[in-house]
Protein backbone atom coordinates (compact mmCIF):
# COMPACT_ATOMS: atom_id res chain seq x y z
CA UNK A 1 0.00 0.00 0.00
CA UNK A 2 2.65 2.41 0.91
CA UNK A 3 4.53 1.81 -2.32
CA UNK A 4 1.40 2.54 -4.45
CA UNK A 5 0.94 5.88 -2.29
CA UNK A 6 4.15 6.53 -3.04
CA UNK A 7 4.28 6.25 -6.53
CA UNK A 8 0.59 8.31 -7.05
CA UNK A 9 1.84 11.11 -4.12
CA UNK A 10 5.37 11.66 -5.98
CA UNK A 11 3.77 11.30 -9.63
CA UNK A 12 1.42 13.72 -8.73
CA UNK A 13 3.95 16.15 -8.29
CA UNK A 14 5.68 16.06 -10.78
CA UNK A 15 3.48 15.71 -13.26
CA UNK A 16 1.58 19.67 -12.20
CA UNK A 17 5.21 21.18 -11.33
CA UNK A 18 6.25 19.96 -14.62
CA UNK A 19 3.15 20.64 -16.76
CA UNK A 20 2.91 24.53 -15.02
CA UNK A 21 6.92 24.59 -15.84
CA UNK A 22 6.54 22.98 -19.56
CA UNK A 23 4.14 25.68 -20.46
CA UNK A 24 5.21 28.55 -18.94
CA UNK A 25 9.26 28.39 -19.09
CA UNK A 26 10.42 25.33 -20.58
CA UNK A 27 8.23 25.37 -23.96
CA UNK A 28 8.26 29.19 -25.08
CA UNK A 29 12.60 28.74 -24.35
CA UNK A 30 12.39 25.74 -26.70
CA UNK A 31 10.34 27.53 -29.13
CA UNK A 32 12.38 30.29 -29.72
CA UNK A 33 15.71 28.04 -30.75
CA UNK A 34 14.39 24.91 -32.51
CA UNK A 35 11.08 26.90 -34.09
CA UNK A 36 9.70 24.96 -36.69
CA UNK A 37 12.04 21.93 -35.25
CA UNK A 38 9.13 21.67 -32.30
CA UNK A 39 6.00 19.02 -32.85
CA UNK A 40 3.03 21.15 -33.92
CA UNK A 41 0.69 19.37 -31.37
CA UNK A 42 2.47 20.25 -28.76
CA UNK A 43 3.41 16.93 -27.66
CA UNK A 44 3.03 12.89 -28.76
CA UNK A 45 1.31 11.47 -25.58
CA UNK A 46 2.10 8.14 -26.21
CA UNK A 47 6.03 8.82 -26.02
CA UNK A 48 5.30 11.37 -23.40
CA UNK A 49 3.43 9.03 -21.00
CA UNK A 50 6.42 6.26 -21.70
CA UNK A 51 8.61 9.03 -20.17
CA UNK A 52 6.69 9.76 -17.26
CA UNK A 53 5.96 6.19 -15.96
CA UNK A 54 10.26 5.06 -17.10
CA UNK A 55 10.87 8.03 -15.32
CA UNK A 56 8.27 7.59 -11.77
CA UNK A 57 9.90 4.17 -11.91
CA UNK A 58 13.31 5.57 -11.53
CA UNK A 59 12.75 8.13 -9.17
CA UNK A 60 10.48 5.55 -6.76
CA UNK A 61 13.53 2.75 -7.33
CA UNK A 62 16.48 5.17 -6.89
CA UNK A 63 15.04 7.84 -4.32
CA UNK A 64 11.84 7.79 -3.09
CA UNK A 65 11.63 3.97 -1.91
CA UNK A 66 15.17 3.71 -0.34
CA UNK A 67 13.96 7.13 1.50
CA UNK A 68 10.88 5.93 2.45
CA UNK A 69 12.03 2.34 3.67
CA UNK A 70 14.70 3.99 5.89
CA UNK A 71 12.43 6.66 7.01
CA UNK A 72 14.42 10.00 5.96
CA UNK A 73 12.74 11.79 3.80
CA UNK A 74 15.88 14.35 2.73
CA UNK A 75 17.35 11.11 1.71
CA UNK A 76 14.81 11.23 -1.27
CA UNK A 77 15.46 14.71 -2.15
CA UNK A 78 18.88 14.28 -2.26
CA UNK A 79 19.08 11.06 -4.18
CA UNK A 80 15.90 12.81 -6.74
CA UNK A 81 18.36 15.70 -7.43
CA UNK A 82 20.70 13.63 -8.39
CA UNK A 83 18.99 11.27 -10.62
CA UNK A 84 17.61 14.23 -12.06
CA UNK A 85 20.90 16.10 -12.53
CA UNK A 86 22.01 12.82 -14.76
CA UNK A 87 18.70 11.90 -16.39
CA UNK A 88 18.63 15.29 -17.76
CA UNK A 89 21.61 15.84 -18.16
CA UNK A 90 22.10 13.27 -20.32
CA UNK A 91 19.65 14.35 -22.83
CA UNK A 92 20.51 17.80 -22.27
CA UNK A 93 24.07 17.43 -22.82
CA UNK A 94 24.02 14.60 -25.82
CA UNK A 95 20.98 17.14 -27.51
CA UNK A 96 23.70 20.09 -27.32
CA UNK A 97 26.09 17.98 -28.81
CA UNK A 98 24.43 16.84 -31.84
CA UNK A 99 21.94 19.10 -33.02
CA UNK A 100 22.95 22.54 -34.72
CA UNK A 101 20.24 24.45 -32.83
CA UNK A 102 20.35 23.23 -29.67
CA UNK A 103 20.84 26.45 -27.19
CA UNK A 104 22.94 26.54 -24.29
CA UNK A 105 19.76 28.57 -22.53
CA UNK A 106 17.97 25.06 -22.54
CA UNK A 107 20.34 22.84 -21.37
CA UNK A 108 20.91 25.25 -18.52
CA UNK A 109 17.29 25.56 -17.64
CA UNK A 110 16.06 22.08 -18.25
CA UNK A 111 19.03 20.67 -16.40
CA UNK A 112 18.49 23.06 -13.40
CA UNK A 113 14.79 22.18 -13.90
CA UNK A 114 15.07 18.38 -13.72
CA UNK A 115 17.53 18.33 -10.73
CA UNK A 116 14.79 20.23 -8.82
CA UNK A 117 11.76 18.41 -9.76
CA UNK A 118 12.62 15.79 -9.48
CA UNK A 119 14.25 16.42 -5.89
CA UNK A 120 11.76 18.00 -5.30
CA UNK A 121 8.82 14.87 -6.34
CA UNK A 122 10.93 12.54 -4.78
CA UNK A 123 11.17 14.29 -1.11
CA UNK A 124 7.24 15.24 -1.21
CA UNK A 125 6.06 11.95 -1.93
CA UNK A 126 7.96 10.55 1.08
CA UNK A 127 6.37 13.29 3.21
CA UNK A 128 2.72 12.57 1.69
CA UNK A 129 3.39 8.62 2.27
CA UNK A 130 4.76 8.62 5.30
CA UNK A 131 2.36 11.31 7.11
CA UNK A 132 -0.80 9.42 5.45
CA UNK A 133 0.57 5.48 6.03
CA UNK A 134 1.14 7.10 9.51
């Protein structure tokens, strides 16, 4: 039961911090280097949902269980930040490194942003589990 909380608490999360962030910061920045280069819809949900639940699997494996299990919650945030400093880093970095309009703008914002979501998703979800499991 706890793991299920877990997984909706910290999913929940991150999926409004990063849908408020997508559309307000993240998305016009993109737009303005890659341009035409962007989907016109916006989005492809079925490679978009693949991301999120790959990604809420990584997070609950490599933060937010381990935190939860040994009851210290900052554990979670720290661990989060640093999965997401890698996870988007890696695209960040490998996207700057191959494609001619990549800007160094977004890799700084998208990496700063994914270290702190998902820090950020990781440590709440904790909280939210472990003050509701009691």
């Amino acid at each position: 039961m706890s793991l299920v909380l877990l997984f909706v608490a910290t999913s929940l999360i991150f999926l409004i911090a990063d849908a408020v962030m997508l559309r307000g910061v993240i998305q016009p920045i993109f737009a303005r280097h890659l341009g035409d280069g962007l989907y016109e819809g916006g989005f492809r949900l079925a490679p978009a949902v693949l991301f999120y639940f790959t990604y809420m699997f990584g997070v609950l494996y490599f933060a937010g269980w381990p935190a939860l299990r040994d009851g210290v919650p900052v554990q979670a945030l720290v661990n989060g930040a640093a999965l997401g400093f890698v996870a988007y880093g890696t695209y960040e970095f490998t996207s700057w490194a191959v494609m001619r309009d990549w800007h160094p703008q977004m890799v700084a914002v998208d990496l700063a942003w994914g270290t702190a979501v998902t820090g950020l998703s990781a440590w709440g979800g904790v909280v939210i589990a472990r003050a509701v499991a009691g």
